[in-house]
N, C-alpha and C. Protein backbone atom coordinates (compact mmCIF):
# COMPACT_ATOMS: atom_id res chain seq x y z
N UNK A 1 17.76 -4.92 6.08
CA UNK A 1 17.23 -4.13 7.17
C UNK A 1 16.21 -3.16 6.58
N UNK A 2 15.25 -3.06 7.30
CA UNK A 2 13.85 -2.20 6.24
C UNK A 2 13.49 -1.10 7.70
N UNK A 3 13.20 0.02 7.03
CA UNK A 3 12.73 1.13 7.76
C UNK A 3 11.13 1.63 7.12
N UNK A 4 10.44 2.04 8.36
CA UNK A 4 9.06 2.21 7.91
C UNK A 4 8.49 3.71 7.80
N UNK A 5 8.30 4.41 7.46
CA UNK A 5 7.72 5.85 8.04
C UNK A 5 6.03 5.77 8.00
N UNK A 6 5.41 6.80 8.91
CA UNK A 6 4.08 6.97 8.01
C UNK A 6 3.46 8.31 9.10
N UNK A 7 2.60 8.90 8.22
CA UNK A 7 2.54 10.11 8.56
C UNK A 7 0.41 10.23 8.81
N UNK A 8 0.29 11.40 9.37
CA UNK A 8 -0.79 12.11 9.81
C UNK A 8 -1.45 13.36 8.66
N UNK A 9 -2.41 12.99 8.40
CA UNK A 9 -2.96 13.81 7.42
C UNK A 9 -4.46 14.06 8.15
N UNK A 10 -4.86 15.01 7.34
CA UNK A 10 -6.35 15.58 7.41
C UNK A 10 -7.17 14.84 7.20
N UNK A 11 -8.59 15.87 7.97
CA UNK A 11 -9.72 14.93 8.02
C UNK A 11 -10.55 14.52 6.69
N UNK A 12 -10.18 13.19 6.84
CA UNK A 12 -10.69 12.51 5.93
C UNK A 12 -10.03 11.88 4.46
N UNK A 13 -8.56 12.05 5.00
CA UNK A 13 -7.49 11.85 3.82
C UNK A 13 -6.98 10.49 4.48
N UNK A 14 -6.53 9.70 3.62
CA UNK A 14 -5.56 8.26 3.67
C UNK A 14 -4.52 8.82 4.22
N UNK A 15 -3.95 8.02 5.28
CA UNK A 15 -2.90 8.56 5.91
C UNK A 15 -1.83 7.15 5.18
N UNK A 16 -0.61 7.89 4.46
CA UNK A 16 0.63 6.84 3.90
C UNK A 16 1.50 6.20 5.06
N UNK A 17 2.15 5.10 4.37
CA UNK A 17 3.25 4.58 4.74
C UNK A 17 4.39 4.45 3.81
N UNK A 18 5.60 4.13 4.37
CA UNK A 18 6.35 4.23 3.33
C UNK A 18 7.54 2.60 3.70
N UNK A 19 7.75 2.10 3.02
CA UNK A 19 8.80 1.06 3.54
C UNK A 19 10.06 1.01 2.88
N UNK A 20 11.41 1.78 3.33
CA UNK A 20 12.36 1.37 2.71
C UNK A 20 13.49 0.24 3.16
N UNK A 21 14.29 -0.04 1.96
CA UNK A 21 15.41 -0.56 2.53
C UNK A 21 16.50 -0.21 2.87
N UNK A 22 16.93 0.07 4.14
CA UNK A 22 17.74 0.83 4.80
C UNK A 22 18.85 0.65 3.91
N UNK A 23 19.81 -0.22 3.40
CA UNK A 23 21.07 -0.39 3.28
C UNK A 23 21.17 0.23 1.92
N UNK A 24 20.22 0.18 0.88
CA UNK A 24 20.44 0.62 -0.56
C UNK A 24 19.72 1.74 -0.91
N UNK A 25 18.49 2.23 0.46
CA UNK A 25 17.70 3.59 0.19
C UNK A 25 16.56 3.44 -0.81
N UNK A 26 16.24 2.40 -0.93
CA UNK A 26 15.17 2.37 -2.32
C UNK A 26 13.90 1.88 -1.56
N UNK A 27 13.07 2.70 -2.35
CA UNK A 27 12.02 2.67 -1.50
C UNK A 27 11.04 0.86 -1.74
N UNK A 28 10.52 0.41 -1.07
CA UNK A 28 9.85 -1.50 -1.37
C UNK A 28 8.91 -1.09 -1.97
N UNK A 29 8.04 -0.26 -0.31
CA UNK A 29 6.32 -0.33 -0.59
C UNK A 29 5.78 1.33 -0.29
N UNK A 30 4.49 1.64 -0.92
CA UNK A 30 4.20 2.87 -0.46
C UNK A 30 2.76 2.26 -0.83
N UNK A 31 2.11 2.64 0.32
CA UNK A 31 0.25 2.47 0.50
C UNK A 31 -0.06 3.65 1.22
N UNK A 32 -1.28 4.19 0.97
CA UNK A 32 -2.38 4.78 1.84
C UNK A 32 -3.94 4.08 2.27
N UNK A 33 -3.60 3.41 3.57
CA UNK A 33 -4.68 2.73 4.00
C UNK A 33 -5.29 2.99 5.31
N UNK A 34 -4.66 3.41 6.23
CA UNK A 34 -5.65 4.32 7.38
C UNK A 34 -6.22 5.25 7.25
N UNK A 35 -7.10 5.95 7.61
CA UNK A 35 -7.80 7.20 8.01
C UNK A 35 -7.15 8.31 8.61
N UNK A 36 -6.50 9.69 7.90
CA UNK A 36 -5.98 9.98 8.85
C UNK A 36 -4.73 10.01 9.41
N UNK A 37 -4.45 8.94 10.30
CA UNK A 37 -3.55 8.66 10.80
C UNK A 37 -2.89 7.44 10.64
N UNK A 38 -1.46 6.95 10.81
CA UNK A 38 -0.80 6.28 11.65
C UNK A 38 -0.15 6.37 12.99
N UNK A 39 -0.74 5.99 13.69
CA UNK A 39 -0.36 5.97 15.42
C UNK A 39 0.67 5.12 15.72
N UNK A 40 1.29 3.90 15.21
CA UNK A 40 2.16 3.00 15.44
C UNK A 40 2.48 2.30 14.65
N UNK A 41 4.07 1.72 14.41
CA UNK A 41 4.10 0.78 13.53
C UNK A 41 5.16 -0.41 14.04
N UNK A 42 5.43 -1.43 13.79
CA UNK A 42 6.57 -2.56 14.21
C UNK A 42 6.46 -3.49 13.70
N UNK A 43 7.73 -3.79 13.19
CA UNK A 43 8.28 -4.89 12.77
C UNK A 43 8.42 -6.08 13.34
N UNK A 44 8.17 -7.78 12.56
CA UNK A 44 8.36 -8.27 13.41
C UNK A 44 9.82 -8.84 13.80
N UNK A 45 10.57 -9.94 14.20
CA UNK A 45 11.62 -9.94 14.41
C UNK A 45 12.63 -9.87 13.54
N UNK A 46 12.04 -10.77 12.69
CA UNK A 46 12.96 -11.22 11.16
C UNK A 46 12.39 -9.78 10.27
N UNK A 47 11.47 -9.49 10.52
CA UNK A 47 11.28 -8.27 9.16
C UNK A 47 10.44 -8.43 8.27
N UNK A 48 9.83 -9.55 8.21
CA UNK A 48 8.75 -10.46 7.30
C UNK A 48 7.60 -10.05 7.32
N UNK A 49 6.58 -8.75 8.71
CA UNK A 49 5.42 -8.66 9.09
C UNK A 49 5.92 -7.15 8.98
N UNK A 50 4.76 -6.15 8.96
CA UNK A 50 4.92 -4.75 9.29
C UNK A 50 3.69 -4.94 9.97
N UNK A 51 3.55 -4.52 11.58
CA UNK A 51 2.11 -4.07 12.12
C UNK A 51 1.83 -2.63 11.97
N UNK A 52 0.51 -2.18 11.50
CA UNK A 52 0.41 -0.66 11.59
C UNK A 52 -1.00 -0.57 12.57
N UNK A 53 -1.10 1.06 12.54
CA UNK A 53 -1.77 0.92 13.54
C UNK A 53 -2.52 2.30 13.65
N UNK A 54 -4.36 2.92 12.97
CA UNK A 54 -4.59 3.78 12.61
C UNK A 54 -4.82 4.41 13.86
N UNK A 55 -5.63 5.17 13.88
CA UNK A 55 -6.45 6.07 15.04
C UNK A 55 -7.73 6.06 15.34
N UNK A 56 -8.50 7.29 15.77
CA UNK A 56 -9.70 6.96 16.29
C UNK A 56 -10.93 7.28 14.75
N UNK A 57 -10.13 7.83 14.11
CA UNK A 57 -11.04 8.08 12.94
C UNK A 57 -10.96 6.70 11.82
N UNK A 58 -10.14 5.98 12.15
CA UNK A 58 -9.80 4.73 11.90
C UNK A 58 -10.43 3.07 12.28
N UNK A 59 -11.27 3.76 13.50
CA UNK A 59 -11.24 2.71 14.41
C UNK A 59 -10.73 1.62 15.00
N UNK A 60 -9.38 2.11 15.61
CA UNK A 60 -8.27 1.88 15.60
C UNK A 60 -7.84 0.94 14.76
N UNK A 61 -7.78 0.40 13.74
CA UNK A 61 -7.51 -0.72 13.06
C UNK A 61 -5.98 -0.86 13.40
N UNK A 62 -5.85 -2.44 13.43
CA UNK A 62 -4.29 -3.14 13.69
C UNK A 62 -4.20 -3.65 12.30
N UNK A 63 -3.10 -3.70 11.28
CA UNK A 63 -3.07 -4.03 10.23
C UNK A 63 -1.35 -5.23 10.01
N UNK A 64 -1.85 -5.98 9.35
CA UNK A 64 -0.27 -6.78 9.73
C UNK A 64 -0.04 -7.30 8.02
N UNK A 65 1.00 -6.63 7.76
CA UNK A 65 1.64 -6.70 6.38
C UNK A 65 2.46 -7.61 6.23
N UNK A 66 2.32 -8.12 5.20
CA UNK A 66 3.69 -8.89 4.84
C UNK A 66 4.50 -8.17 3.68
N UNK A 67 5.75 -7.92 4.31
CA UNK A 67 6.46 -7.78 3.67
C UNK A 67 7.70 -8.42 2.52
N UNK A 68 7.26 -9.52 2.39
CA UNK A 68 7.81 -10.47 1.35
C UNK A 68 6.30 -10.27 0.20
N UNK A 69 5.71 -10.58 0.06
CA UNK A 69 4.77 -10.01 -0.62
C UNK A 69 4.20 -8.90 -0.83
N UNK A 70 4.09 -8.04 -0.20
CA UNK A 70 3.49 -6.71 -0.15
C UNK A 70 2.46 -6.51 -0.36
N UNK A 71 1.73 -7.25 1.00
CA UNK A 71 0.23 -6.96 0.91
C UNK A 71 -0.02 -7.51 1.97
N UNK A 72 -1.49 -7.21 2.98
CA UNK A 72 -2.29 -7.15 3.98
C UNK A 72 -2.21 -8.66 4.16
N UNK A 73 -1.92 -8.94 5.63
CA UNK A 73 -2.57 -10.39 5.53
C UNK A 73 -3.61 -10.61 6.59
N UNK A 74 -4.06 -9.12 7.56
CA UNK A 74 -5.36 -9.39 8.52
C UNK A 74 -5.13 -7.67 8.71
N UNK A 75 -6.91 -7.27 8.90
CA UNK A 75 -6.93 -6.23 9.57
C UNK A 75 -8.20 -6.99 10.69
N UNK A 76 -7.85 -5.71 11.72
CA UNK A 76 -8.81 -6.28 13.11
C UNK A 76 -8.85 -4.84 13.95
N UNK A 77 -9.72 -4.91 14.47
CA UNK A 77 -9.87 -3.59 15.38
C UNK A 77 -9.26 -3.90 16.66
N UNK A 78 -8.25 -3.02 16.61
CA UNK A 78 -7.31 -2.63 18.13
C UNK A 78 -8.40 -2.60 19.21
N UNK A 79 -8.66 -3.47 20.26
CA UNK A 79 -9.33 -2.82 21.51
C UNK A 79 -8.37 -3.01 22.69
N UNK A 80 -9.18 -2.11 24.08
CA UNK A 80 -8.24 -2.29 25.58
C UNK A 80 -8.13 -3.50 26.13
């Protein structure tokens, strides 16, 4: 079971994420790759994908992680 955090920083700072594993507390992954912010994040069913999701200083970028590897496998700009 994996838990995600990620936080809001100043203008013009990498905003982090953090990915742990809930059951043993140890942390997987830690990146700073939005702008700023993280506005959203979700898992996918099995746990295999992390979507993140920056802000407007970001342009909104949608980012979709894999978490068996630990690394990016598409970024794309969030639109309405």
């Amino acid at each position: 079971m994996l838990l995600a955090s990620g936080e809001e920083r100043g203008s013009g700072c990498l905003a982090g994420m953090i990915v742990w594993d809930f059951l043993t507390s140890e942390m997987m992954f830690r990146v700073r790759y939005h702008k700023e912010a993280i506005r959203a994040m979700s898992f996918s069913s099995d746990s295999n994908f992390l979507v993140s999701l920056g802000g407007l200083a970001d342009n909104n970028q949608l980012v979709c992680w894999n978490m068996i590897e630990g690394r990016t496998e598409c970024v794309m700009v969030a639109t309405n």
